[in-house]
Protein backbone atom coordinates (compact mmCIF):
# COMPACT_ATOMS: atom_id res chain seq x y z
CA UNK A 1 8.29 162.29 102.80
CA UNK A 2 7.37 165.85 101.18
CA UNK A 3 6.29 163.81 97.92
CA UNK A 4 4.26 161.63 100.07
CA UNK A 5 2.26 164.35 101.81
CA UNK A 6 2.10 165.96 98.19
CA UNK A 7 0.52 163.06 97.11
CA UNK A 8 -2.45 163.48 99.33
CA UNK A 9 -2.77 167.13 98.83
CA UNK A 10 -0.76 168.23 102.13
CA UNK A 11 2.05 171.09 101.35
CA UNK A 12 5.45 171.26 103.97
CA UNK A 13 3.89 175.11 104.47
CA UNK A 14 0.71 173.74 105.12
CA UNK A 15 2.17 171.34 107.58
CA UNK A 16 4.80 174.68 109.03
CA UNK A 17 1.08 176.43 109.59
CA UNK A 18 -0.69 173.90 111.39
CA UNK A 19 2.13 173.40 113.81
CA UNK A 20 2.05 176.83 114.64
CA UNK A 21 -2.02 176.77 115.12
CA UNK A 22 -1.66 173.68 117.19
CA UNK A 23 0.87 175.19 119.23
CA UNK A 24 -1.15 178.23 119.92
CA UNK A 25 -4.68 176.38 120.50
CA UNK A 26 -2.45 173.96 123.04
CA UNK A 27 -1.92 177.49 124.66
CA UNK A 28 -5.33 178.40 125.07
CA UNK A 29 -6.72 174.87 126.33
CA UNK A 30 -3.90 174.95 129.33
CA UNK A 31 -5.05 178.88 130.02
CA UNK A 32 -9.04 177.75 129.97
CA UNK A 33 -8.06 174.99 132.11
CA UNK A 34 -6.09 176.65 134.88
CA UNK A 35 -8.46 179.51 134.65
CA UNK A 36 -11.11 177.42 135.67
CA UNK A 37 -8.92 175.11 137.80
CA UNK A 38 -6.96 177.61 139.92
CA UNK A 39 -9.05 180.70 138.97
CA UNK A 40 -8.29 184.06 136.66
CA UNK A 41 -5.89 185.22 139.14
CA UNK A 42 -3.04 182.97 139.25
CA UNK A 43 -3.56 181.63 135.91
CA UNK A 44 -2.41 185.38 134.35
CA UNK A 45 -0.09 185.79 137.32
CA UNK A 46 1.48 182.26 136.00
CA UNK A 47 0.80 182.35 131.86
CA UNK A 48 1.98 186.32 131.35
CA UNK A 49 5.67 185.68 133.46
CA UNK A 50 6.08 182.91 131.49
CA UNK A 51 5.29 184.17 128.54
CA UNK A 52 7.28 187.16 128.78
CA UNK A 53 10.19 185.42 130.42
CA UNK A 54 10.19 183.07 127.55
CA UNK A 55 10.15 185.59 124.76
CA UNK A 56 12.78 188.38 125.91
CA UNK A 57 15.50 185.21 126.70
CA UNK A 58 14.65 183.50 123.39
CA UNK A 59 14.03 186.61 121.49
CA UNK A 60 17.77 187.62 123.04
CA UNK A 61 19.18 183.85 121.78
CA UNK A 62 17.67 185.62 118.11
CA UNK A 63 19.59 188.62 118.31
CA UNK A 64 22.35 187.23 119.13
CA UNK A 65 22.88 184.33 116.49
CA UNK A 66 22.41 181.17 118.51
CA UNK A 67 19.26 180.18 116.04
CA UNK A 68 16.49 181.76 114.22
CA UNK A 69 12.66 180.88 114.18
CA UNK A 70 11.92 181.31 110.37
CA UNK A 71 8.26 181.05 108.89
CA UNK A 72 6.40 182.08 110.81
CA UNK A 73 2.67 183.94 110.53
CA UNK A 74 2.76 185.91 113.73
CA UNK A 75 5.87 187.35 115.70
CA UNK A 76 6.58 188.95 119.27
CA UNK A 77 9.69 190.46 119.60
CA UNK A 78 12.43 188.36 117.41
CA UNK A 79 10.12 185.02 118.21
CA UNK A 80 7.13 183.34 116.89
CA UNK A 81 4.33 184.11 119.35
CA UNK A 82 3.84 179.98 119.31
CA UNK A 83 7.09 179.63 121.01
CA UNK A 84 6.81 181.47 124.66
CA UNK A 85 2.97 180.35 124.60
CA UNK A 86 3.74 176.60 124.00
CA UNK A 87 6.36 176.54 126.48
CA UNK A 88 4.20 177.98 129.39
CA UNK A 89 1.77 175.58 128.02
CA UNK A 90 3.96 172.72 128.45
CA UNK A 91 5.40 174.39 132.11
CA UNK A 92 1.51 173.99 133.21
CA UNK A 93 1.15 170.32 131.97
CA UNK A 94 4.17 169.26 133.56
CA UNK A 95 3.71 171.25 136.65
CA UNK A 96 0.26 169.68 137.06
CA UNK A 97 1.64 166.25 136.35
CA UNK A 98 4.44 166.60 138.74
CA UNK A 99 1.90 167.29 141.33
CA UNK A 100 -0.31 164.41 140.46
CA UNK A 101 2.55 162.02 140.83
CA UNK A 102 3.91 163.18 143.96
CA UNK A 103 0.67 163.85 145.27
CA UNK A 104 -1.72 161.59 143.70
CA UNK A 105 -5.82 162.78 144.48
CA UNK A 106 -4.27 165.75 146.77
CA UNK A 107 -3.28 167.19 143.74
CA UNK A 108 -6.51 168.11 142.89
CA UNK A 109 -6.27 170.18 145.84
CA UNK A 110 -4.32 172.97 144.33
CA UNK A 111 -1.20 173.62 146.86
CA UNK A 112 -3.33 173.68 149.82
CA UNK A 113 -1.57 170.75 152.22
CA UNK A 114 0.98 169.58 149.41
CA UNK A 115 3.66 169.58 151.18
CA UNK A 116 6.82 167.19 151.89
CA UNK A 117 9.53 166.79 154.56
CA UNK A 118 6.66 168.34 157.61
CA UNK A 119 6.02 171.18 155.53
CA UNK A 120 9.32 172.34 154.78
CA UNK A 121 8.12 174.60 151.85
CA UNK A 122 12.11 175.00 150.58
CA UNK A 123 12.10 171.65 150.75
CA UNK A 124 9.41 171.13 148.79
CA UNK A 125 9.57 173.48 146.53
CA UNK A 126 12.98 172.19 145.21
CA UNK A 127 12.01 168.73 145.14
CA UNK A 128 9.34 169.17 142.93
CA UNK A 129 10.90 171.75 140.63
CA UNK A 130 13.74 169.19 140.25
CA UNK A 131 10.52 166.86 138.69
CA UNK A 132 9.15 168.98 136.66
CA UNK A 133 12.87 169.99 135.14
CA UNK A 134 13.47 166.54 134.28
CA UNK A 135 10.11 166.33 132.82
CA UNK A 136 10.80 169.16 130.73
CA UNK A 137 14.33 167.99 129.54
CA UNK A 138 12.82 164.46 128.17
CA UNK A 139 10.54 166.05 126.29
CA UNK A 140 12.74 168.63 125.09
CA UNK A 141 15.29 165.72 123.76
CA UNK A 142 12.81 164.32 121.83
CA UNK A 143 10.88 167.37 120.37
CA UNK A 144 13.91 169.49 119.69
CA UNK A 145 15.80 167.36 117.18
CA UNK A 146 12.56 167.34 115.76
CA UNK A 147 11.92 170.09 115.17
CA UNK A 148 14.82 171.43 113.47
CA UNK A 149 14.56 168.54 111.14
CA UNK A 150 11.44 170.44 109.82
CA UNK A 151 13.20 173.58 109.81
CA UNK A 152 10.53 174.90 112.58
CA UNK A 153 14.19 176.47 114.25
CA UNK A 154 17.53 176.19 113.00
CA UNK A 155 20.39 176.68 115.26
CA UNK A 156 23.92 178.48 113.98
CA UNK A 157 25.98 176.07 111.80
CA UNK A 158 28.64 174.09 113.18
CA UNK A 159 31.65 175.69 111.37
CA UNK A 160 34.42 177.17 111.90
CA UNK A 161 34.01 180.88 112.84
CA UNK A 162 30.23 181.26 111.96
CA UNK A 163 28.99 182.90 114.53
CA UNK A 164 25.31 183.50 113.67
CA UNK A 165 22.44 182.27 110.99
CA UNK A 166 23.85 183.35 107.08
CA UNK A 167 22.47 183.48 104.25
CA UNK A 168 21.41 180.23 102.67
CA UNK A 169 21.71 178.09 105.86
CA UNK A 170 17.81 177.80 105.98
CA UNK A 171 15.94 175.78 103.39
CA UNK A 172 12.67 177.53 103.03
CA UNK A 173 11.33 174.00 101.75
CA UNK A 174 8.37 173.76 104.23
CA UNK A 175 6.98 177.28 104.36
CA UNK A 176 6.10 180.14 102.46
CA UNK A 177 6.69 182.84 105.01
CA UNK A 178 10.21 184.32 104.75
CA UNK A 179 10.54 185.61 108.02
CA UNK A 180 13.75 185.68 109.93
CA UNK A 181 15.61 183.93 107.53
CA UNK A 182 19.08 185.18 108.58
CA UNK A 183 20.49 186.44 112.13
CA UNK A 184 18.89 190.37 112.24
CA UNK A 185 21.63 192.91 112.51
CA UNK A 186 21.68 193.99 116.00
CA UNK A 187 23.67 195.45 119.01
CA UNK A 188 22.90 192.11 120.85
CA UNK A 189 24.66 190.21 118.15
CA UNK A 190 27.56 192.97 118.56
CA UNK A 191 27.76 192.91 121.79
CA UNK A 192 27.80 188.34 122.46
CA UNK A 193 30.05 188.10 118.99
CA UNK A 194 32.89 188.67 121.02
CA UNK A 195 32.20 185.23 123.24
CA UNK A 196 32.75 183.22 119.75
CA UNK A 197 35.68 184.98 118.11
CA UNK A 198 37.80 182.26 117.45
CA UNK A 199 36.67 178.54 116.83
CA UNK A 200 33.57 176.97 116.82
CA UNK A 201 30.46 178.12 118.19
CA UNK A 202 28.42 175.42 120.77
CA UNK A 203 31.12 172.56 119.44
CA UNK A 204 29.31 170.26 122.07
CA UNK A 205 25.89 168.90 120.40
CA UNK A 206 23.51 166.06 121.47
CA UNK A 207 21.10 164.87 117.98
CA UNK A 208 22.81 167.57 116.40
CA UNK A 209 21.81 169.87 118.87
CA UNK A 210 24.01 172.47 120.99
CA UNK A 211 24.43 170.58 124.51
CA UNK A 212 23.77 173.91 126.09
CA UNK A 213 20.20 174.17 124.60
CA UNK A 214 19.18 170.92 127.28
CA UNK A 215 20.99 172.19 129.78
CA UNK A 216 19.50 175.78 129.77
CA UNK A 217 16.18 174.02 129.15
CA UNK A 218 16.62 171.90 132.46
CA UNK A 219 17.94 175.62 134.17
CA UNK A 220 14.87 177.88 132.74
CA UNK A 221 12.53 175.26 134.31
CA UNK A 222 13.84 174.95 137.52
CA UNK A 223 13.78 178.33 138.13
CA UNK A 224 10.58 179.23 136.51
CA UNK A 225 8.46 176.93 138.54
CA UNK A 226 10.84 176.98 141.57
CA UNK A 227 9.61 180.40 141.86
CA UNK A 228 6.09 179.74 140.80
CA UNK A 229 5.57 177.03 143.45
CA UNK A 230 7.20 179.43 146.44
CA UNK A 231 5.17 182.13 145.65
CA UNK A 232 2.12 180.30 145.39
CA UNK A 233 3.10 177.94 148.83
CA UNK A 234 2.74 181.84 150.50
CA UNK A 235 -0.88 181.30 151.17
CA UNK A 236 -0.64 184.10 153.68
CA UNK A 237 0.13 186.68 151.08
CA UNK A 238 -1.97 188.90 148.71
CA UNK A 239 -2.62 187.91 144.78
CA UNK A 240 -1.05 191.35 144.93
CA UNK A 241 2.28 190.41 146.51
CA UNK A 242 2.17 187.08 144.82
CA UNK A 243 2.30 188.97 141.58
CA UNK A 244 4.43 191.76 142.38
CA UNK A 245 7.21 189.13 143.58
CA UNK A 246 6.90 186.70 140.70
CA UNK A 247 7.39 189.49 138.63
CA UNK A 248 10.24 190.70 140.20
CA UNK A 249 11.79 187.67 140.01
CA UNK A 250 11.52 187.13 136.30
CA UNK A 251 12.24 190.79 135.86
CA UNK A 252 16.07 189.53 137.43
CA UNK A 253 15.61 186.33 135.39
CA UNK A 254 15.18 187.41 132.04
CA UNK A 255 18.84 189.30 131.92
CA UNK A 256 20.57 186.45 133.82
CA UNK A 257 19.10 183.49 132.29
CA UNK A 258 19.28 185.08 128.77
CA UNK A 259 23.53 185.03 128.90
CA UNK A 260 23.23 181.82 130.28
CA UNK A 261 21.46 180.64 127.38
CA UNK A 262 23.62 182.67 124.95
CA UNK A 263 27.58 183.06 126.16
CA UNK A 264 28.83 179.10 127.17
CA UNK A 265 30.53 178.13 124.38
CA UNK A 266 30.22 174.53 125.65
């Protein structure tokens, strides 16, 4: 395939660069959209928690030798700025298309009067986050083998008593940028080391990848927009409060969610 694309004048780190500047413009089409959609307000409310929340868990799976992101052009944290914008990207598509297929033409509508079971907002709330995780996880089975097939992440090795991303486990062969090649020496990695002392670490994999990655995936979702929905349901409450909650909330999340991610050995 690389001679192919070679052929044609198309490098693998050409290919490694436009993924990342497709992820990144897919970021800033779903923020001009729900800007102008839902207005300024609860599109940064919505875009900056899950932005952060994305890159302190991930940038915690880094540090602590689950998988690297190597490179990369432009980092936040232990994590290519493409990651946590693409995925609250994606959280925005598939909350939007959750809406339209419950909802249909309501949808349109913003949350004003979408509501199921007479209004039960719990009710509601869970039903459609349990959508839009199941969204999420079918895409996530299909772009996540993927993507480690083109080295765009590379999760630890399965082997006995490797515990985080060596030396020499990542083929540079589709990028020029050498950037988080190898686990970082931390006090995270320290600290979570202790979970995989003996054995193998994630020994249950679907396509190669650790079974725990879907099932977080399916977890991060549901709580992200389970939130995201209640708070915005609250029609009686300030933008203030609306932000000051959500961020609360992900403020709790991003510890809790992060050893969820990290410490199953599954």
């Amino acid at each position: 395939m690389n001679e192919s694309f070679q052929i044609i004048g198309i490098t693998p780190s050409f290919l490694k660069a436009a993924f990342e500047v497709s992820l990144l413009s897919l970021f800033v089409i779903c923020l001009l959209h729900s800007g102008i959609t839902h207005g300024w307000k609860r599109t940064i409310r919505e875009f900056t928690a899950g932005f952060f929340l994305t890159a302190f868990c991930e940038s915690a799976g880094v540090l602590s030798g689950a998988y690297v992101y190597p490179g990369f052009s432009i980092y936040i944290f232990a994590v290519p700025v493409a990651n946590p914008a693409s995925w609250i990207a994606l959280i925005y598509i598939i909350i939007e298309l959750s809406n339209r297929i419950v909802f249909g033409k309501q949808a349109f509508n913003g949350n004003k009067g979408l509501t199921l079971f007479n209004g039960n907002i719990i009710k509601t709330v869970f039903c459609l986050a349990i959508i839009d995780a199941c969204i999420a996880l079918g895409l996530d089975l299909v772009l996540d083998p993927l993507a480690t097939i083109y080295n765009w992440w590379i999760w630890v090795p399965l082997a006995e008593g490797i515990n985080k991303v060596n030396t020499g486990t990542v083929d540079p062969y589709n990028f020029s940028q050498l950037a988080f090649m190898t686990t970082p020496d931390s006090s995270v990695y320290e600290f979570f080391k202790g979970f995989f002392s003996e054995g193998l670490r994630y020994p249950s994999r679907v396509f190669g990848i650790p079974l725990i990655n879907f099932i977080s995936w399916f977890v991060f979702v549901f709580i992200f927009t389970s939130q995201f929905r209640y708070v915005e349901f609250k029609n009686n409450w300030s933008e203030l409060k609306k932000t000051s909650v959500l961020w609360v909330l992900i403020l709790i999340d991003i510890p809790v969610l992060s050893f969820i991610l990290i410490s199953p050995n599954i």
